[in-house]
C-alpha atoms as a PDB file:
ATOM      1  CA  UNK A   1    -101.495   4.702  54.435  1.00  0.00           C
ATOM      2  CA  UNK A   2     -99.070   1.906  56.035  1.00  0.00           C
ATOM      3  CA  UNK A   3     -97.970   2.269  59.245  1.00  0.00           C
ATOM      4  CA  UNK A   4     -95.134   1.350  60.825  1.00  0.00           C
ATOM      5  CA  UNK A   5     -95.894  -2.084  62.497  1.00  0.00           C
ATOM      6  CA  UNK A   6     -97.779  -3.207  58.581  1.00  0.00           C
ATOM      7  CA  UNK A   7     -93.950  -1.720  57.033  1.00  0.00           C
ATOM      8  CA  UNK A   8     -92.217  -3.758  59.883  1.00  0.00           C
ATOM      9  CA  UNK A   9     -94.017  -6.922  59.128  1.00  0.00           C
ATOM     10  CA  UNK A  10     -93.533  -7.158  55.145  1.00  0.00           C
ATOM     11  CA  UNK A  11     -89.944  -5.727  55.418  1.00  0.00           C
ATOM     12  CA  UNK A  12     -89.618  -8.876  57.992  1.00  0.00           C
ATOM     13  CA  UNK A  13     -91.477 -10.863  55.262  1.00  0.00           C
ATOM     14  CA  UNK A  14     -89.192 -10.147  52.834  1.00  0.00           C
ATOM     15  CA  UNK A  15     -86.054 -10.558  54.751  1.00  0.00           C
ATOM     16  CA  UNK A  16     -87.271 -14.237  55.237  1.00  0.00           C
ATOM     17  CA  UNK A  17     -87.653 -14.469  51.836  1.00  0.00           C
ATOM     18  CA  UNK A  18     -84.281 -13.517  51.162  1.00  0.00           C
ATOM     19  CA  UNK A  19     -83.017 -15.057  53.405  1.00  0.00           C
ATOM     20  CA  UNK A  20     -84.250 -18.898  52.750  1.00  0.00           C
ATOM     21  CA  UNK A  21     -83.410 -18.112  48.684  1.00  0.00           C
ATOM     22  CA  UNK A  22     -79.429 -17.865  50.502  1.00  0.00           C
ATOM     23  CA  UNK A  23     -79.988 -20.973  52.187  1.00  0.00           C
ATOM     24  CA  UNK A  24     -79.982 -20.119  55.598  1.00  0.00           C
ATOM     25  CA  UNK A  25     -81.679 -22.254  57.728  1.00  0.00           C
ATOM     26  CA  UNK A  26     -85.330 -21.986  59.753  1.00  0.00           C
ATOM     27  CA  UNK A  27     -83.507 -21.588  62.995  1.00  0.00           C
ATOM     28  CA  UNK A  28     -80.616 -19.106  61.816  1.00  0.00           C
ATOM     29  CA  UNK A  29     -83.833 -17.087  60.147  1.00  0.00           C
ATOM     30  CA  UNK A  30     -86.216 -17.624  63.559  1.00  0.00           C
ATOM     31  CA  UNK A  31     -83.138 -16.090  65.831  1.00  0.00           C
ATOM     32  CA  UNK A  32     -82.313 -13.235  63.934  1.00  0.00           C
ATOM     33  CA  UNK A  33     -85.223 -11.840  62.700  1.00  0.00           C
ATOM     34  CA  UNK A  34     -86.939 -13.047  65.888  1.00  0.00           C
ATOM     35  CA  UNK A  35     -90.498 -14.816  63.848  1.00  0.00           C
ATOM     36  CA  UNK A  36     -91.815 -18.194  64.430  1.00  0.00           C
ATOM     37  CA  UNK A  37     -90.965 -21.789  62.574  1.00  0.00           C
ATOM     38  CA  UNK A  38     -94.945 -21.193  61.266  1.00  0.00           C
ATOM     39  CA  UNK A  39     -94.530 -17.937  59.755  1.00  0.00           C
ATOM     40  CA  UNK A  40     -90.999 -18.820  57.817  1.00  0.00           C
ATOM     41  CA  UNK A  41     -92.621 -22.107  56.543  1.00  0.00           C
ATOM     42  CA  UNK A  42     -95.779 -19.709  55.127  1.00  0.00           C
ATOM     43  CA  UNK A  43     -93.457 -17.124  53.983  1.00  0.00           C
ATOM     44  CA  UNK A  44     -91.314 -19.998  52.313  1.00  0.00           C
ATOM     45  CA  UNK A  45     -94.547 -20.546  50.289  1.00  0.00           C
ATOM     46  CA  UNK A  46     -95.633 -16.898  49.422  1.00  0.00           C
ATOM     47  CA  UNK A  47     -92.150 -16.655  48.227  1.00  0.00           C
ATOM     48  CA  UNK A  48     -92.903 -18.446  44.854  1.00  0.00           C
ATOM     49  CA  UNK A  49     -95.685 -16.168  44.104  1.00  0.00           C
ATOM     50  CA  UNK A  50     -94.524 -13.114  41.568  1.00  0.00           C
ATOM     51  CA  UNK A  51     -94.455 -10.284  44.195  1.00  0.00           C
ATOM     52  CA  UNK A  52     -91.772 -11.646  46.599  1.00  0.00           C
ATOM     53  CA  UNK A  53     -90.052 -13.105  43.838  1.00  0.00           C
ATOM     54  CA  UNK A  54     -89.796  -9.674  42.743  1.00  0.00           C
ATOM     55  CA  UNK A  55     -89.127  -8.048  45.951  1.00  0.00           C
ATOM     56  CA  UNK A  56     -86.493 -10.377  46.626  1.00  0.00           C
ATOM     57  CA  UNK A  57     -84.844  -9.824  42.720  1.00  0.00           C
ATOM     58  CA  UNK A  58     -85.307  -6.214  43.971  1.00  0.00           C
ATOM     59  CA  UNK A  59     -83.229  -6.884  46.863  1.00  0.00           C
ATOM     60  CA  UNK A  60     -80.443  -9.288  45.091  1.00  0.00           C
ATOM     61  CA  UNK A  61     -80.195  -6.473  42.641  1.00  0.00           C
ATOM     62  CA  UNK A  62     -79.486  -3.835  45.130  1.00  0.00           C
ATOM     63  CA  UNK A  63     -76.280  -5.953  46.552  1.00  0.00           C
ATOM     64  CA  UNK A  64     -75.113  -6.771  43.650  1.00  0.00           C
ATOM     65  CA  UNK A  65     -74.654  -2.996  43.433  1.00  0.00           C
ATOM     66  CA  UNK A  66     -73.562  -2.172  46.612  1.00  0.00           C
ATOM     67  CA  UNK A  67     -70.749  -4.378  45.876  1.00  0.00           C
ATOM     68  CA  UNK A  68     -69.591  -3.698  42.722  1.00  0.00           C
ATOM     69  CA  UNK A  69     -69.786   0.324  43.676  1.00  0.00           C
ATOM     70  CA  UNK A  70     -67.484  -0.621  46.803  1.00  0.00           C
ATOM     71  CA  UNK A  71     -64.938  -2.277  44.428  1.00  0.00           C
ATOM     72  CA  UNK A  72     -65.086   0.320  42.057  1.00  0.00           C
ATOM     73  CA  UNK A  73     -64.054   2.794  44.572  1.00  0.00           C
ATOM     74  CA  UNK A  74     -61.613   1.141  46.120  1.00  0.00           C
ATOM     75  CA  UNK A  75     -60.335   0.578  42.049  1.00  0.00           C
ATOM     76  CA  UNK A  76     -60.456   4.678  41.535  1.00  0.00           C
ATOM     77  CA  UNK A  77     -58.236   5.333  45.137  1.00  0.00           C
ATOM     78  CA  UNK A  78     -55.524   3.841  44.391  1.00  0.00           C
END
């Protein structure tokens, strides 16, 4: 079973992840999400391998539809 802190690192994992695919930079990352230069640089690595690559597709995919279910409800209001 995962507990908290393990579900609060990888979800911090993966928002670096995200994150440096954007192109935000090591210090906009290292302020707020609060990790260390050393950790974003390994993570920056991992990030290539298939499971964050998927986490992070996971993650694009979500906002994509978050945003197209926003304008289609704005679309049906009117």
């Amino acid at each position: 079973m995962i507990n908290d802190s393990e579900l609060e690192t990888f979800a911090k994992r993966l928002s670096i992840a995200y994150w440096l695919k954007k192109g935000r930079s090591y210090e906009n990352i290292k302020t707020n999400i609060k990790v260390s230069s050393a950790t974003i640089a390994t993570i920056e690595k991992l990030s290539k391998k298939p499971g964050f690559a998927a986490g992070v597709k996971k993650m694009e995919a979500e906002e994509w539809a978050n945003v197209w279910a926003e304008k289609i409800q704005k679309f049906i209001r009117k």
